[in-house]
Protein backbone atom coordinates (compact mmCIF):
# COMPACT_ATOMS: atom_id res chain seq x y z
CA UNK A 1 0.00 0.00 0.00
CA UNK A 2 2.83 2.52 0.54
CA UNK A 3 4.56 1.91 -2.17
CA UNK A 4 1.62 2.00 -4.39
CA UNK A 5 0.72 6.00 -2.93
CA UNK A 6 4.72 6.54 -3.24
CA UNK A 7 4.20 5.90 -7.14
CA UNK A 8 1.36 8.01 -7.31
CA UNK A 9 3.04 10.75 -5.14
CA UNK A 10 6.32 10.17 -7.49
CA UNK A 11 4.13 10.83 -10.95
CA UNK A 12 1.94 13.76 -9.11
CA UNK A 13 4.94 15.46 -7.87
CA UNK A 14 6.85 15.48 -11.38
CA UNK A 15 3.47 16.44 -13.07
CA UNK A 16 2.92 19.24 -10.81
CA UNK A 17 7.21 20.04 -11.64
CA UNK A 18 6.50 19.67 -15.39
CA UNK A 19 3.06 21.87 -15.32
CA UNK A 20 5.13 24.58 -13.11
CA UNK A 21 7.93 24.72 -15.85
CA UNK A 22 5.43 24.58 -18.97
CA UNK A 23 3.46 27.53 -16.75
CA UNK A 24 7.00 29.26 -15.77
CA UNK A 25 8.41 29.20 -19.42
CA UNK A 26 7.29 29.96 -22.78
CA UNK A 27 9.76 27.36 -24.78
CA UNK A 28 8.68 24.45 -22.53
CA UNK A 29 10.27 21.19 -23.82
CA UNK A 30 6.92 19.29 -22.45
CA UNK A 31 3.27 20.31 -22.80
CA UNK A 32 0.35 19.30 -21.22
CA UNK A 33 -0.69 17.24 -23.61
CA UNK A 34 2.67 15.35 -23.86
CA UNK A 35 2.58 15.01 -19.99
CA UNK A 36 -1.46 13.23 -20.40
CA UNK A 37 0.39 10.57 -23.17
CA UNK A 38 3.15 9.76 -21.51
CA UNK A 39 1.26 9.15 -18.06
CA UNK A 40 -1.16 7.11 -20.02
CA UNK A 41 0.88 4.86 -21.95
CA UNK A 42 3.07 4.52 -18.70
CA UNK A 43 -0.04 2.83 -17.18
CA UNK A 44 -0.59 0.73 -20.08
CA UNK A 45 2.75 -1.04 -19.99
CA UNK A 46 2.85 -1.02 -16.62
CA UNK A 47 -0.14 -2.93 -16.96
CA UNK A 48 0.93 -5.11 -19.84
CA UNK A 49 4.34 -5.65 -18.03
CA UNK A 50 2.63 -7.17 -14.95
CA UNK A 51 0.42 -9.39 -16.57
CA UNK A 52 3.47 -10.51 -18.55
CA UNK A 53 5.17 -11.33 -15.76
CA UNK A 54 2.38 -13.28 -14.21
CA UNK A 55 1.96 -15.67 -17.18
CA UNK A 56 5.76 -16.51 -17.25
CA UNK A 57 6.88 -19.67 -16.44
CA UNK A 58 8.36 -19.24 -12.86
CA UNK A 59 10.37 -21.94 -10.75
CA UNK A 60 11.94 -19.51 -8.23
CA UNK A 61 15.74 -18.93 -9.29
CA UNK A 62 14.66 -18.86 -13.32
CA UNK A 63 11.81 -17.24 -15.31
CA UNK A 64 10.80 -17.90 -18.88
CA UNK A 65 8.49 -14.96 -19.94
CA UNK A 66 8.74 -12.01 -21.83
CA UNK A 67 7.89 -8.96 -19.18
CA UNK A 68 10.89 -7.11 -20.57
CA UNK A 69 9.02 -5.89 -23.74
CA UNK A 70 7.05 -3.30 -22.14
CA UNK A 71 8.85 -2.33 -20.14
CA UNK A 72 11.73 -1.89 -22.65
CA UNK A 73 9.23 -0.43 -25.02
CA UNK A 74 7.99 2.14 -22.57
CA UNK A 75 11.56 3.66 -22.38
CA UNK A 76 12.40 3.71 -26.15
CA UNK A 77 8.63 5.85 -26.18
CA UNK A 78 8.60 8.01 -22.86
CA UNK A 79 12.18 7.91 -22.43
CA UNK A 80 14.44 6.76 -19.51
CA UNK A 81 12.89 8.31 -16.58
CA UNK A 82 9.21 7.03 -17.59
CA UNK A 83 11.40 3.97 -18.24
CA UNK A 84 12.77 3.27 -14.93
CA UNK A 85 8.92 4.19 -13.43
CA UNK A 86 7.29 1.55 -15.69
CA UNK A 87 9.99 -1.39 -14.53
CA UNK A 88 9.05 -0.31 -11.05
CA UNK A 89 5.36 -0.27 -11.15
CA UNK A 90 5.46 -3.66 -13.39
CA UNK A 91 7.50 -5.29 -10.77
CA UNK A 92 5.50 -3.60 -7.70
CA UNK A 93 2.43 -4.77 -9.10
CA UNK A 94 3.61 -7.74 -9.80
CA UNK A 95 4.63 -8.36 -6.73
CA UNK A 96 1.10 -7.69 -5.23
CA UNK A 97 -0.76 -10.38 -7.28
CA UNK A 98 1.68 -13.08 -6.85
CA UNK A 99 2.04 -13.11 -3.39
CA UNK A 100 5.85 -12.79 -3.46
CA UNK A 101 8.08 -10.35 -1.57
CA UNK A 102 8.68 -7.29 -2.84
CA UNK A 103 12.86 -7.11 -2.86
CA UNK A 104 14.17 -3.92 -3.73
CA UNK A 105 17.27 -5.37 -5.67
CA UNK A 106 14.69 -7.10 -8.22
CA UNK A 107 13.05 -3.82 -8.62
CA UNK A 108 16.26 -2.25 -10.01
CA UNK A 109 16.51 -5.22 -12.48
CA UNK A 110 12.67 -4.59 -14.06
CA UNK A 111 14.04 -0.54 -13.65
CA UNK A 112 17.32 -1.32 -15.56
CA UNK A 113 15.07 -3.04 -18.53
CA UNK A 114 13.22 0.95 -18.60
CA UNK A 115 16.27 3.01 -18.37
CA UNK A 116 18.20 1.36 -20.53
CA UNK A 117 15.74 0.77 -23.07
CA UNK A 118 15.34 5.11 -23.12
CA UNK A 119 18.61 5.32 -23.69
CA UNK A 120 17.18 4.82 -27.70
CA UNK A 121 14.80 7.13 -26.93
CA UNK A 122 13.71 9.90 -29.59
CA UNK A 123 16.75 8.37 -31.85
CA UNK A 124 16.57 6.78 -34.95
CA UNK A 125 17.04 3.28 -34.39
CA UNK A 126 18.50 0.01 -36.28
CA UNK A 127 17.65 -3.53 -35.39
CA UNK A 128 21.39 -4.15 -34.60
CA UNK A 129 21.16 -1.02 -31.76
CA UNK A 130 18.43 -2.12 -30.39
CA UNK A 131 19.65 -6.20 -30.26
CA UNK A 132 22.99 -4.81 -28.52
CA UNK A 133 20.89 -2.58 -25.99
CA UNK A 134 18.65 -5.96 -25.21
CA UNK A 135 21.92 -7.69 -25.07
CA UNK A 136 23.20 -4.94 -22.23
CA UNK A 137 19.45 -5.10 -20.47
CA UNK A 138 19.74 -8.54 -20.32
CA UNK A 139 23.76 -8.62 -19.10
CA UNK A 140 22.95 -6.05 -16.41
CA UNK A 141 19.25 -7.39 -15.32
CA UNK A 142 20.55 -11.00 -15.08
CA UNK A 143 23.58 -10.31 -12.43
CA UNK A 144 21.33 -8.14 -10.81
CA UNK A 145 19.07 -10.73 -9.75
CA UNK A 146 21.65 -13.16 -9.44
CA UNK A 147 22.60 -10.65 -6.73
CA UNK A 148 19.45 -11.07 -5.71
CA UNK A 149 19.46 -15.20 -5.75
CA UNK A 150 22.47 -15.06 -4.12
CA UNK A 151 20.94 -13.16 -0.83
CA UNK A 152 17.99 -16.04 -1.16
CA UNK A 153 19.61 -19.10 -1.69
CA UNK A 154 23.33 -18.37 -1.09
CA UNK A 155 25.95 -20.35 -3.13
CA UNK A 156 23.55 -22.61 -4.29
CA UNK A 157 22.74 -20.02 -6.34
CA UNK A 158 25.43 -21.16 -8.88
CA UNK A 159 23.85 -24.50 -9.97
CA UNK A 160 21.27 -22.81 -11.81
CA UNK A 161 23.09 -19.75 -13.03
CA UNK A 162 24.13 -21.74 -16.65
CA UNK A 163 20.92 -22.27 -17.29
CA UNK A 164 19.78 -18.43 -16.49
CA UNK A 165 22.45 -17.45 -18.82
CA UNK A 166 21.21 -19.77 -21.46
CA UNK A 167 17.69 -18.28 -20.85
CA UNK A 168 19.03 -15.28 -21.13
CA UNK A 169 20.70 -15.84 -24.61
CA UNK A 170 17.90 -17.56 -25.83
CA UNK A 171 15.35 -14.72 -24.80
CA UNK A 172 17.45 -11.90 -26.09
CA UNK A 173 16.94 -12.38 -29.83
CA UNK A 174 13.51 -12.79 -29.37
CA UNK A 175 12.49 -9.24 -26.92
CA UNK A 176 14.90 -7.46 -29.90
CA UNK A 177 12.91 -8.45 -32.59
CA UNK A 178 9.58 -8.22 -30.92
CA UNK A 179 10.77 -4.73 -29.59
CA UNK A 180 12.15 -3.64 -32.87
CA UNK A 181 8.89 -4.87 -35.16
CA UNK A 182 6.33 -3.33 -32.94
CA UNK A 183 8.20 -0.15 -32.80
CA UNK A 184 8.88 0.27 -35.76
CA UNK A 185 5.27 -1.26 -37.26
CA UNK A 186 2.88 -0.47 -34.38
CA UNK A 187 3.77 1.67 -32.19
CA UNK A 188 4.91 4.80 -33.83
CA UNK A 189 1.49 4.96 -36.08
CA UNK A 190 -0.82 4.50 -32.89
CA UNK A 191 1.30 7.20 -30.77
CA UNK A 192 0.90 9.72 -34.29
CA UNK A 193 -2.65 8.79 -33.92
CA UNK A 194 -3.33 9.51 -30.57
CA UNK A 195 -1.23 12.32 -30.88
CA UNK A 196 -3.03 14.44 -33.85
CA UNK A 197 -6.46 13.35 -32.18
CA UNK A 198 -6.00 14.88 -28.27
């Protein structure tokens, strides 16, 4: 419950920032509008990264699923900071309807997927920058929550970690091109869309 009102406090607290600078300056960077879209597609993937995550395969110390989409997709589109927000209310969320803990170093793993991802933000982008920026999302979100695993299980934690790695490699090919196609097909046309009509 408190870290569902922190969110919401988070995204007030930079709307009411944003609205003060659009208000403050002439040459805002950010209108109102653009504040109303990115809030609402930041719901929507956190909402399609949670139920993603809830119909992955789970055994404990491995996942097969494909969460990471959204939430990688939500940073390429909003950018790193809405990013980093969507991996944390995925995972938050997540956490809430499965019952699980809610560890703070798995949070920065879903968050890492969101930065990193709007780090391609508002850039021109080629299948092979976005497979080597999945590649780096998976590196970095993988020891992460083999961090993570390690705290949990302690050095037992290294039976399993060949076949997270192998996950990992098999998985990464797959979010890039998913990423990449509905980018580059979907996406942009339904945000001109939505744009040009509010």
């Amino acid at each position: 419950m408190i870290s569902i009102l922190s969110i919401i406090f988070i995204l007030i607290y930079v709307n009411k920032r944003k609205v003060k600078k659009i208000e403050t300056y002439e040459k805002a960077s950010i209108s109102k509008k653009e504040l109303i879209y990115r809030i609402t597609f930041s719901a929507v993937f956190i909402a399609l990264g949670a139920v993603l995550k809830t119909v992955s395969i789970n055994t404990g110390e491995m996942r097969l699923g494909f969460y990471e989409i959204p939430v990688f997709l939500s940073g390429m589109l909003l950018g790193p900071f809405y990013g980093a927000l969507v991996g944390i209310g995925s995972d938050f969320v997540y956490s809430i309807s499965s019952g699980y803990s809610y560890s703070v170093i798995m949070m920065c793993s879903a968050m890492m997927w969101g930065f990193l991802g709007g780090l391609l933000h508002n850039r021109k982008n080629k299948f092979i920058v976005t497979l080597l920026m999945c590649l780096l999302a998976g590196v970095v979100a993988t020891s992460i929550n083999s961090v993570q695993l390690y705290i949990y299980y302690g050095i037992g934690m290294f039976a399993n970690l060949p076949n997270r790695i192998l996950t990992m490699l098999v998985k990464w090919p797959l979010i890039s091109a998913v990423t990449w196609l509905l980018t580059e097909r979907v996406i942009k046309i339904v945000i001109k869309k939505f744009k040009n009509k509010y």
